[in-house]
N, C-alpha and C. Protein backbone atom coordinates (compact mmCIF):
# COMPACT_ATOMS: atom_id res chain seq x y z
N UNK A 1 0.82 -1.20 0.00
CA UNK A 1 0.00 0.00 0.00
C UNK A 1 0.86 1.25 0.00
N UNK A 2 1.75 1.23 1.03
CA UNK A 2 2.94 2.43 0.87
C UNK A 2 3.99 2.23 0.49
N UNK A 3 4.02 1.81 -1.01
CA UNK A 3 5.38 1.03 -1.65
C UNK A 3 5.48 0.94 -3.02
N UNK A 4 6.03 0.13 -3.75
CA UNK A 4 5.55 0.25 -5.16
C UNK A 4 5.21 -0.99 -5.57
N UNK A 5 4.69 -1.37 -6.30
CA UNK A 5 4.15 -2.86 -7.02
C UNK A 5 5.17 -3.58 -7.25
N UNK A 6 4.82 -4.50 -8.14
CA UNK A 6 5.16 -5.30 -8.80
C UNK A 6 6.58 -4.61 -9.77
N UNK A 7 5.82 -4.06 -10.48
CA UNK A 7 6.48 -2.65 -12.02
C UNK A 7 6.97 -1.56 -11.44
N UNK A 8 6.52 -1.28 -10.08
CA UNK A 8 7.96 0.16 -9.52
C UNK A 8 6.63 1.49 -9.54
N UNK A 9 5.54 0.86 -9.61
CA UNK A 9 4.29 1.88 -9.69
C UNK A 9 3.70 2.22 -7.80
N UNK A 10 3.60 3.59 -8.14
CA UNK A 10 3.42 3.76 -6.59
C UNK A 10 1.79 3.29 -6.31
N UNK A 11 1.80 3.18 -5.50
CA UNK A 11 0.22 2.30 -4.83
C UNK A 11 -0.24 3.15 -3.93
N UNK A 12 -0.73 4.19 -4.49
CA UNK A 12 -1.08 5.02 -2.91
C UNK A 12 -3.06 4.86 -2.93
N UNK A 13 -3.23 5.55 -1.72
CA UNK A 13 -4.64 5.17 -1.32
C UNK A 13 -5.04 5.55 -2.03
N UNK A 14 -5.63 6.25 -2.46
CA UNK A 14 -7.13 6.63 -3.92
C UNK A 14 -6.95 5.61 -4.53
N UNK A 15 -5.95 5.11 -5.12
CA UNK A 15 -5.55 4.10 -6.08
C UNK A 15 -6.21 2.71 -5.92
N UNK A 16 -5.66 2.62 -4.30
CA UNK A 16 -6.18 1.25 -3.57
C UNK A 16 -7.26 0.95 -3.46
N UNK A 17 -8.10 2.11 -3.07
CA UNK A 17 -9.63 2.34 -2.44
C UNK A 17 -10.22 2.08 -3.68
N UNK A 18 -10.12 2.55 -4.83
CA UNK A 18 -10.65 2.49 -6.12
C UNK A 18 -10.64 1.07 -6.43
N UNK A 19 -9.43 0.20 -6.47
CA UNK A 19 -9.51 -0.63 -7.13
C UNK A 19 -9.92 -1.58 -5.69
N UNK A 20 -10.15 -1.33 -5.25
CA UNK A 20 -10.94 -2.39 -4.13
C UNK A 20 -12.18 -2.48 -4.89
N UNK A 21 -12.67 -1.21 -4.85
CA UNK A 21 -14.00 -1.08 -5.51
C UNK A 21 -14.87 -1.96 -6.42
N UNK A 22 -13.33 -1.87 -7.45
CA UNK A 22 -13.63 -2.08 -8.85
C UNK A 22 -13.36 -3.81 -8.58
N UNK A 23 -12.44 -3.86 -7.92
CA UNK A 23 -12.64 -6.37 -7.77
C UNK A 23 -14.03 -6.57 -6.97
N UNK A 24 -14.47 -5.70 -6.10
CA UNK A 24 -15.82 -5.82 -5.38
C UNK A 24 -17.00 -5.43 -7.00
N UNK A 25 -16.55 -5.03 -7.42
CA UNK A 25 -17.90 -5.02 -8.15
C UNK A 25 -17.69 -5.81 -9.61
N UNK A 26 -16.88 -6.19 -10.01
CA UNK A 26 -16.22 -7.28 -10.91
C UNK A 26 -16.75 -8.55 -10.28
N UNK A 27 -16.41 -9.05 -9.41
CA UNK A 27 -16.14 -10.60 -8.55
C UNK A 27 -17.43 -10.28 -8.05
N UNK A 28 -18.36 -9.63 -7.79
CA UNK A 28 -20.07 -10.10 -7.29
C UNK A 28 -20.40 -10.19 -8.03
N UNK A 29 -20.67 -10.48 -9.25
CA UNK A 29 -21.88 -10.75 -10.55
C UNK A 29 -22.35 -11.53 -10.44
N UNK A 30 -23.70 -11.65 -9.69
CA UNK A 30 -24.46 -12.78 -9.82
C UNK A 30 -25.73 -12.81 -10.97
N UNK A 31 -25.59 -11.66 -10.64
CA UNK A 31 -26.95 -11.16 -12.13
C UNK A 31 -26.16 -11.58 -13.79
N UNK A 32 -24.92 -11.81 -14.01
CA UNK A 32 -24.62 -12.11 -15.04
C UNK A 32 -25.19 -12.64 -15.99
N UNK A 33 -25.73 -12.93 -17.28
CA UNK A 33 -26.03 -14.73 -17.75
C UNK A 33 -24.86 -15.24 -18.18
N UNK A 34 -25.64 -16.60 -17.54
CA UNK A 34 -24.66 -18.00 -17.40
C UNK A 34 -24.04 -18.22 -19.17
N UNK A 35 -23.73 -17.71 -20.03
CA UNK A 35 -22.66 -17.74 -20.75
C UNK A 35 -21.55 -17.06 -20.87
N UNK A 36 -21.88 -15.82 -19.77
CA UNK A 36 -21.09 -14.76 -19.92
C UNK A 36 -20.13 -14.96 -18.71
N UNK A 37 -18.38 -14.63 -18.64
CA UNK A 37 -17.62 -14.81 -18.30
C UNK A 37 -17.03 -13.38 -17.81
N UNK A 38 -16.09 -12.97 -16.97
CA UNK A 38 -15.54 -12.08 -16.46
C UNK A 38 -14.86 -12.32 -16.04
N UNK A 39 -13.23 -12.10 -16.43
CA UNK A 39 -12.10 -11.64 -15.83
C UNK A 39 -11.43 -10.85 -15.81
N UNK A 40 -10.93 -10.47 -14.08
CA UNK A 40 -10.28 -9.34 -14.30
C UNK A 40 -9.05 -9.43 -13.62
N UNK A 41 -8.35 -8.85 -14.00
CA UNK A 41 -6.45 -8.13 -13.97
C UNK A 41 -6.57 -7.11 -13.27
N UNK A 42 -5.83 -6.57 -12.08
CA UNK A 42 -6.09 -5.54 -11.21
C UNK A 42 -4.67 -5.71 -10.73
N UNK A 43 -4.13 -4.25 -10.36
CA UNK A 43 -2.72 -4.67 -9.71
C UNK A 43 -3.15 -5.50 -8.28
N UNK A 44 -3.99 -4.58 -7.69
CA UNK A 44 -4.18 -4.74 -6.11
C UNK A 44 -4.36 -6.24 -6.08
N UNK A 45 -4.89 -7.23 -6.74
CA UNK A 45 -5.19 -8.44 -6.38
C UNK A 45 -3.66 -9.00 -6.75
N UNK A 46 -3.36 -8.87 -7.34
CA UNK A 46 -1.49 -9.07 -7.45
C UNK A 46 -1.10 -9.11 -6.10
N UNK A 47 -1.37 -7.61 -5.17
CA UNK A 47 -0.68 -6.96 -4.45
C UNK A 47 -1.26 -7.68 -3.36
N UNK A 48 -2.47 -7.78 -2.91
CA UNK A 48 -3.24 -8.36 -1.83
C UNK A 48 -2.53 -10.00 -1.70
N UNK A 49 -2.49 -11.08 -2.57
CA UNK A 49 -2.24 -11.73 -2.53
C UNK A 49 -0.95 -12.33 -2.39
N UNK A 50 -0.26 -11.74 -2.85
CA UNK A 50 1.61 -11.29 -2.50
C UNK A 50 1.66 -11.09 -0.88
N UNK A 51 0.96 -10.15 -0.50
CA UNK A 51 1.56 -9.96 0.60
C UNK A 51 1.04 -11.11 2.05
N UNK A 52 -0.06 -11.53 1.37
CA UNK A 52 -1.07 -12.67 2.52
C UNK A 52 0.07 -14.04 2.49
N UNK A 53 0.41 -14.18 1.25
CA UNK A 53 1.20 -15.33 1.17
C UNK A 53 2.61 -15.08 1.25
N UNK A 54 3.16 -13.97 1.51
CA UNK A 54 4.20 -13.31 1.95
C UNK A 54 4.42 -13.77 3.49
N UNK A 55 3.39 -12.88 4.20
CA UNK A 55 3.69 -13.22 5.70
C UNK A 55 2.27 -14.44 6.50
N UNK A 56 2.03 -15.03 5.65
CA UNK A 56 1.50 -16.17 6.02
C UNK A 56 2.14 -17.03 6.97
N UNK A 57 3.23 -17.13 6.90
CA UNK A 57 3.95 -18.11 7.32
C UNK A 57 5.45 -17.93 7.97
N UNK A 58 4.96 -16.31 8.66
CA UNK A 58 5.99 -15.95 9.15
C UNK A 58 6.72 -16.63 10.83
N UNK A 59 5.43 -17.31 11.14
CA UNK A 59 6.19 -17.60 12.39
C UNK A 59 6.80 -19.02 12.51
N UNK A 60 6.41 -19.48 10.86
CA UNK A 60 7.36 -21.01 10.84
C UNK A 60 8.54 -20.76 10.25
N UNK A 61 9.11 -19.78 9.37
CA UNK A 61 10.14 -19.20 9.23
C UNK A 61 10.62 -18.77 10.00
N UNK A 62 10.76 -17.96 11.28
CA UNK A 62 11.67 -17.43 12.36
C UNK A 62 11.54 -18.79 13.40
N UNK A 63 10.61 -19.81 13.36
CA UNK A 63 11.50 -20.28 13.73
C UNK A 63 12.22 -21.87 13.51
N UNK A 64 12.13 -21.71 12.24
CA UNK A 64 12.99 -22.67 11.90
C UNK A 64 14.61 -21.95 11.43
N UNK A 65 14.65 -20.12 11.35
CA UNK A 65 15.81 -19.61 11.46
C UNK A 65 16.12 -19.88 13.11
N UNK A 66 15.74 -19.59 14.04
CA UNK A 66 15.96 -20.13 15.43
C UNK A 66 16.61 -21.53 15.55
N UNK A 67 16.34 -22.53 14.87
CA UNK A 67 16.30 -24.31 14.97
C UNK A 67 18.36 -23.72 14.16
N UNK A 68 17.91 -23.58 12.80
CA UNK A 68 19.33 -23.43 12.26
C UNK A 68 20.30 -22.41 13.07
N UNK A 69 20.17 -21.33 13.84
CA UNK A 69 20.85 -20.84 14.37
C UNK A 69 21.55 -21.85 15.43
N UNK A 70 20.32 -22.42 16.10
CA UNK A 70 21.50 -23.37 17.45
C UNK A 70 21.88 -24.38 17.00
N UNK A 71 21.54 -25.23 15.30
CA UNK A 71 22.42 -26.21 14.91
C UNK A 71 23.65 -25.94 14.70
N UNK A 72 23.83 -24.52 13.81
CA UNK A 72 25.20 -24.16 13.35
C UNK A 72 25.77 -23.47 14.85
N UNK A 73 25.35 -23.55 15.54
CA UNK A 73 26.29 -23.07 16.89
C UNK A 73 26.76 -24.19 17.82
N UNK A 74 26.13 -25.62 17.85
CA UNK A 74 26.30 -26.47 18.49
C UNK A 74 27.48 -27.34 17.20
N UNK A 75 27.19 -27.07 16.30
CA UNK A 75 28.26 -28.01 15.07
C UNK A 75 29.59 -26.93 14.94
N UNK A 76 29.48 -25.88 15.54
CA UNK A 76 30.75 -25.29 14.64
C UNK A 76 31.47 -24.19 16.15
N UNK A 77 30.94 -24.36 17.27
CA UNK A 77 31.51 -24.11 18.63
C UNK A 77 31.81 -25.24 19.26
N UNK A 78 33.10 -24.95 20.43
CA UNK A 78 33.21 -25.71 21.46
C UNK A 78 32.46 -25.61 22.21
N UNK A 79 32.14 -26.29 23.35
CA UNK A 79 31.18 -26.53 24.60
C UNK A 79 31.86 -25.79 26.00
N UNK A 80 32.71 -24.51 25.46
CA UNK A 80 33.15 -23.70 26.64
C UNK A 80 32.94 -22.00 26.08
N UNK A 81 33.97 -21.13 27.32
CA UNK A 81 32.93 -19.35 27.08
C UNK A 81 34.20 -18.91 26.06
N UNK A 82 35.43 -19.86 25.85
CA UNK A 82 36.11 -19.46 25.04
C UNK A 82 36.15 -19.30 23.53
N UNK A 83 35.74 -20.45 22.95
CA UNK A 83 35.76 -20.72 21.15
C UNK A 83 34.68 -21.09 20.89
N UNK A 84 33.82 -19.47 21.48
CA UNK A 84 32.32 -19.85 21.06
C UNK A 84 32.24 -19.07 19.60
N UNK A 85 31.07 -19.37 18.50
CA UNK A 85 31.33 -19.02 17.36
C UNK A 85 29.65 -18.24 17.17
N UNK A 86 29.85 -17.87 17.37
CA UNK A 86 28.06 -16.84 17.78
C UNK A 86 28.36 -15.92 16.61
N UNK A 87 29.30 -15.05 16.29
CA UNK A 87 29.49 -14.22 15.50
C UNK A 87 29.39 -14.62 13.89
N UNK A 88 30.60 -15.28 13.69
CA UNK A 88 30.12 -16.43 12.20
C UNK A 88 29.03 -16.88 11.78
N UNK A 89 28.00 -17.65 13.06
CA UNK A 89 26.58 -18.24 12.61
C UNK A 89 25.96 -16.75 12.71
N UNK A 90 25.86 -16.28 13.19
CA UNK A 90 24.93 -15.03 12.55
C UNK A 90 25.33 -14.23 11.71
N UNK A 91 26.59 -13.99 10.86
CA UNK A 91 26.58 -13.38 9.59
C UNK A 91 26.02 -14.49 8.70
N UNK A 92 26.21 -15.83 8.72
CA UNK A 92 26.40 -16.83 7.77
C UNK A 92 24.72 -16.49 7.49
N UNK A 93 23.85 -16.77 8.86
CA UNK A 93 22.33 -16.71 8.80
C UNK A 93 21.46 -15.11 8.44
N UNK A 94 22.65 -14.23 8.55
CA UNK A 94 22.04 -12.85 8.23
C UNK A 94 22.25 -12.77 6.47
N UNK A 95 23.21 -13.96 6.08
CA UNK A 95 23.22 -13.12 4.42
C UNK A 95 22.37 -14.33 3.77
N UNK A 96 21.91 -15.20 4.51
CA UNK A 96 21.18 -15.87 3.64
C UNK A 96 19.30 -15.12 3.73
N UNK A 97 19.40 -14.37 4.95
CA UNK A 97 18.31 -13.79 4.87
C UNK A 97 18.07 -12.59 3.92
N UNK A 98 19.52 -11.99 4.09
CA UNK A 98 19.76 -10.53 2.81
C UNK A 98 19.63 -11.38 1.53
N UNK A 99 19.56 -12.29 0.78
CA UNK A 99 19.54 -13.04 -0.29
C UNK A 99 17.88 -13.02 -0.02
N UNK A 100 17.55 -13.52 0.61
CA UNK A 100 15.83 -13.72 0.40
C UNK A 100 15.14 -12.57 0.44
N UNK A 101 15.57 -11.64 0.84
CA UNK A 101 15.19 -10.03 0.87
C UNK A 101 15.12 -8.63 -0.51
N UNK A 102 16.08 -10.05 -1.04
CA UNK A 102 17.17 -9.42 -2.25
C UNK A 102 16.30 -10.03 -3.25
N UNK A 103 15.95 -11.35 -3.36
CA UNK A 103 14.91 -12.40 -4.24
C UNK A 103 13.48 -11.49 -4.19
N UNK A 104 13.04 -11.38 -3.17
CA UNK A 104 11.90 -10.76 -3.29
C UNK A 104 11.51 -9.24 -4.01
N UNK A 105 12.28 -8.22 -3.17
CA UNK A 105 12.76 -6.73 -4.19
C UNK A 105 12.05 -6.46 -3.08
């Protein structure tokens, strides 16, 4: 909503509100006749749906980054306060997240 699409197009509210409008009154046709067909292309349903399935599933992602953080700390530290490796596993796990950050735009 406060960002740009898909194409780098800004999405601001009038825009949004409108095309809410316009899939609400597209997608109710019940009065149609049954030969007649309607589809429609709208950014916002792009955009709506991107983002539901975006953070859908955000809290099985943090924490299965949680699960990989204490594998790579228990496989690649000793078991004392000296040659602990805390620093390494979290760049290693911060650029694979900047990569998925980077995939998305």
């Amino acid at each position: 909503l406060h960002g740009t699409a898909s194409r780098g197009e800004k999405v601001d509210v009038i825009s949004y509100e409108f095309e809410g409008r316009m899939i609400d009154m597209f997608t109710g046709r019940e009065e149609m006749p049954g030969h007649m067909e309607l589809f429609t292309n709208i950014q916002r349903q792009f955009f709506d749906s991107f983002v539901g399935q975006t953070f859908k599933d955000m809290d099985k992602l943090v924490l299965g980054y949680i699960l990989v953080f204490v594998y790579v700390n228990s496989m690649l530290s000793k078991f004392n306060f000296v040659e602990q490796r805390l620093g390494l596993s979290v760049v290693g796990i911060m650029s694979v997240f900047m990569g998925m950050v980077l995939a998305y735009g």
